[in-house]
Protein backbone atom coordinates (compact mmCIF):
# COMPACT_ATOMS: atom_id res chain seq x y z
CA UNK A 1 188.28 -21.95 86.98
CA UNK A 2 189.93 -19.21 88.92
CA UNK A 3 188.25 -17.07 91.16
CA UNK A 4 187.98 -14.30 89.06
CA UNK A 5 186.27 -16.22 86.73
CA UNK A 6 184.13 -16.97 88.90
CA UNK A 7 183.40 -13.52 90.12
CA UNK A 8 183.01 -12.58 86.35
CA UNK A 9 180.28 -15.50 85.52
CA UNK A 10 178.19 -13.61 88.37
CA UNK A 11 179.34 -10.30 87.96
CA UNK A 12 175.94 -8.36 85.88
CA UNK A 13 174.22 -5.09 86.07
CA UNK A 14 172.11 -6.37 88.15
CA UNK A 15 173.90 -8.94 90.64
CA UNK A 16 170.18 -10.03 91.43
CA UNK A 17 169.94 -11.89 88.23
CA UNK A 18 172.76 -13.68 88.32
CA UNK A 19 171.89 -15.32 91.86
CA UNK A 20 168.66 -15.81 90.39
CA UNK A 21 169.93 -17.54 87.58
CA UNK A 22 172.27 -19.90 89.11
CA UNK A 23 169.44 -20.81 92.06
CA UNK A 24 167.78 -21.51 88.77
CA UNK A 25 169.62 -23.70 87.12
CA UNK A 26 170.61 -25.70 90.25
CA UNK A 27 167.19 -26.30 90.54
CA UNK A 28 166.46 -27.33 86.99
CA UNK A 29 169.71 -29.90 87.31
CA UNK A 30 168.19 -31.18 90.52
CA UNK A 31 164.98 -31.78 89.38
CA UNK A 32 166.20 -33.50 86.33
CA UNK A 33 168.22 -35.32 88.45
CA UNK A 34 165.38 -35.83 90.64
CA UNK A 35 163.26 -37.35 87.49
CA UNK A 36 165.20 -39.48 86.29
CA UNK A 37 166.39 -41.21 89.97
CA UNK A 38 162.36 -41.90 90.33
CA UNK A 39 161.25 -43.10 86.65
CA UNK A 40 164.61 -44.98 85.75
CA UNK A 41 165.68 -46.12 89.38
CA UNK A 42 165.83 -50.09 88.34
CA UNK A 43 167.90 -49.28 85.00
CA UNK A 44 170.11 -46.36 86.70
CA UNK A 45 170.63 -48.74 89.50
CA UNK A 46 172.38 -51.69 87.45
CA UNK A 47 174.22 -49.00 85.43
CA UNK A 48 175.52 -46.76 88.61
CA UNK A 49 175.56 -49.82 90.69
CA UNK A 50 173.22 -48.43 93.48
CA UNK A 51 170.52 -50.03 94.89
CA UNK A 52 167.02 -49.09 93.25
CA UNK A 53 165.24 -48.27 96.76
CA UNK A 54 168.36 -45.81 97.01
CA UNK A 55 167.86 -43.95 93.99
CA UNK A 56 164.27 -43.61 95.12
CA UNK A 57 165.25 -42.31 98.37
CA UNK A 58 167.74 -39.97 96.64
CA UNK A 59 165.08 -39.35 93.56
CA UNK A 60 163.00 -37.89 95.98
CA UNK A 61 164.52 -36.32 98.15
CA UNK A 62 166.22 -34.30 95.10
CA UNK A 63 162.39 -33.41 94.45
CA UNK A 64 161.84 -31.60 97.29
CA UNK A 65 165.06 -29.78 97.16
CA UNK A 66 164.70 -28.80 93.94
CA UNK A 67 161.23 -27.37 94.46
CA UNK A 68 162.64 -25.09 97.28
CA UNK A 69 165.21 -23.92 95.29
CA UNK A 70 163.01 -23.18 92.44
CA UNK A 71 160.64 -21.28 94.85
CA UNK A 72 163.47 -19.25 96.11
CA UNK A 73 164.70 -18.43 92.74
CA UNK A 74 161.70 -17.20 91.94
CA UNK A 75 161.44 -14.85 94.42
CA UNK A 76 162.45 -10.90 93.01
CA UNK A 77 164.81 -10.99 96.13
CA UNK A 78 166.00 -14.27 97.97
CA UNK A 79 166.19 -13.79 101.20
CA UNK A 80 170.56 -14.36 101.88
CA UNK A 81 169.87 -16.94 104.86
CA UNK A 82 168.23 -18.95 102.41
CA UNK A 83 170.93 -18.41 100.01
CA UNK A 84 173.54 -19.44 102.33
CA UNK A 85 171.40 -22.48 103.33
CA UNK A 86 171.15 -23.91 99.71
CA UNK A 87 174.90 -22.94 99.34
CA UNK A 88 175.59 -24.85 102.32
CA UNK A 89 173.51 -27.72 101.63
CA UNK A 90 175.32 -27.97 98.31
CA UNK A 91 178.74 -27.97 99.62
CA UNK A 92 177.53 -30.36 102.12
CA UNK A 93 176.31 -32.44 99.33
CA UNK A 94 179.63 -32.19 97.83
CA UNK A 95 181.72 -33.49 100.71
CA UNK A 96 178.76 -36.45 101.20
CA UNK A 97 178.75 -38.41 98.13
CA UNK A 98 182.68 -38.15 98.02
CA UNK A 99 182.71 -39.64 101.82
CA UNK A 100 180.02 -42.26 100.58
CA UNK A 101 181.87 -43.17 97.36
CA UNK A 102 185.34 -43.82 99.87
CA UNK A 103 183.71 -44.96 102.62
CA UNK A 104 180.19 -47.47 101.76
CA UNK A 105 179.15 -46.72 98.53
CA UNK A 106 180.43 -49.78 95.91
CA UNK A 107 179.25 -48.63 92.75
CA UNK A 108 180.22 -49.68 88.97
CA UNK A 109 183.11 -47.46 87.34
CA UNK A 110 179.99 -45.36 85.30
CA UNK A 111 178.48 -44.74 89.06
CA UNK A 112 181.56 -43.47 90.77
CA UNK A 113 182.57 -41.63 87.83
CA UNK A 114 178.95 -40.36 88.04
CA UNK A 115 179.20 -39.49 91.80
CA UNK A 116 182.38 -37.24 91.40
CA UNK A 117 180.97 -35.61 88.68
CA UNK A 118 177.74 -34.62 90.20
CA UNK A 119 179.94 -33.58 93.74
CA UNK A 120 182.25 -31.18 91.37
CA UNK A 121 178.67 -29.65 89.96
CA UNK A 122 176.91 -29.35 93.22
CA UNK A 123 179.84 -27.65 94.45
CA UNK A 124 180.16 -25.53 91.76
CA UNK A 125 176.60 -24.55 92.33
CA UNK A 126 177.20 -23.52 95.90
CA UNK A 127 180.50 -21.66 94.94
CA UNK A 128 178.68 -20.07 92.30
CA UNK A 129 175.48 -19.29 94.69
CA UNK A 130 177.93 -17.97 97.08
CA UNK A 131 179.80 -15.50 94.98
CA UNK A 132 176.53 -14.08 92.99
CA UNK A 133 175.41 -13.71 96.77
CA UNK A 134 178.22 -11.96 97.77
CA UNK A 135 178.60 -9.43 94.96
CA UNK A 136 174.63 -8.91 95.33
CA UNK A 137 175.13 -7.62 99.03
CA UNK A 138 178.70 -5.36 98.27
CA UNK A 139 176.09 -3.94 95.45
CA UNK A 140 174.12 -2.50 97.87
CA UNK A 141 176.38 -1.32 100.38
């Protein structure tokens, strides 16, 4: 996806919605995410080939996250510090699981297909975050 395809997916007439939106649906992901690590952490963990204890860990902390960034998405206006902060934390994410799948993680194929997967989405998140944020402040200059 270039970037400005990117620019486009957050480009409305009213760049407040589209941050909105994609703070939104990174939170919805999350949380499902978040679900399923806690209720299914002794299946997931055989299939992904992750320790169940670490899904739980994972599971919730995803909760948490995912509640703040629901909270801030439902704010009218979210503040851009916080913005930046879920934008970062997403890109940190990113970088993370890649570092863990090269470096300590041994999962099954399924679980480091999974973890590059979920990197590329969380990063797409943040990119996406991060130009809706952008457009939203040269709106109101």
């Amino acid at each position: 996806m270039s970037t400005n395809q990117i620019a486009a997916l957050a480009r409305t007439a009213e760049p407040q919605l589209a941050l909105r939106r994609f703070l939104a649906l990174d939170a919805a992901v999350t949380g499902g995410n978040a679900v399923a690590y806690l209720a299914l952490s002794g299946p997931l963990g055989r299939f992904l080939g992750a320790g169940s204890g670490l899904l739980l860990t994972i599971g919730a902390f995803l909760a948490v996250y995912a509640g703040c960034v629901a909270l801030l998405a439902a704010r009218p206006a979210p503040p851009a510090a916080w913005v930046r902060a879920v934008v970062e934390a997403n890109l940190a994410w990113a970088v993370l699981s890649l570092a863990a799948l090269a470096l300590w993680l041994a999962p099954t194929t399924a679980g480091a297909v999974w973890t590059v997967l979920q990197a590329l989405v969380v990063a797409g998140f943040g990119l996406l975050q991060h130009v809706a944020l952008k457009q939203r402040q040269d709106s109101s200059v």
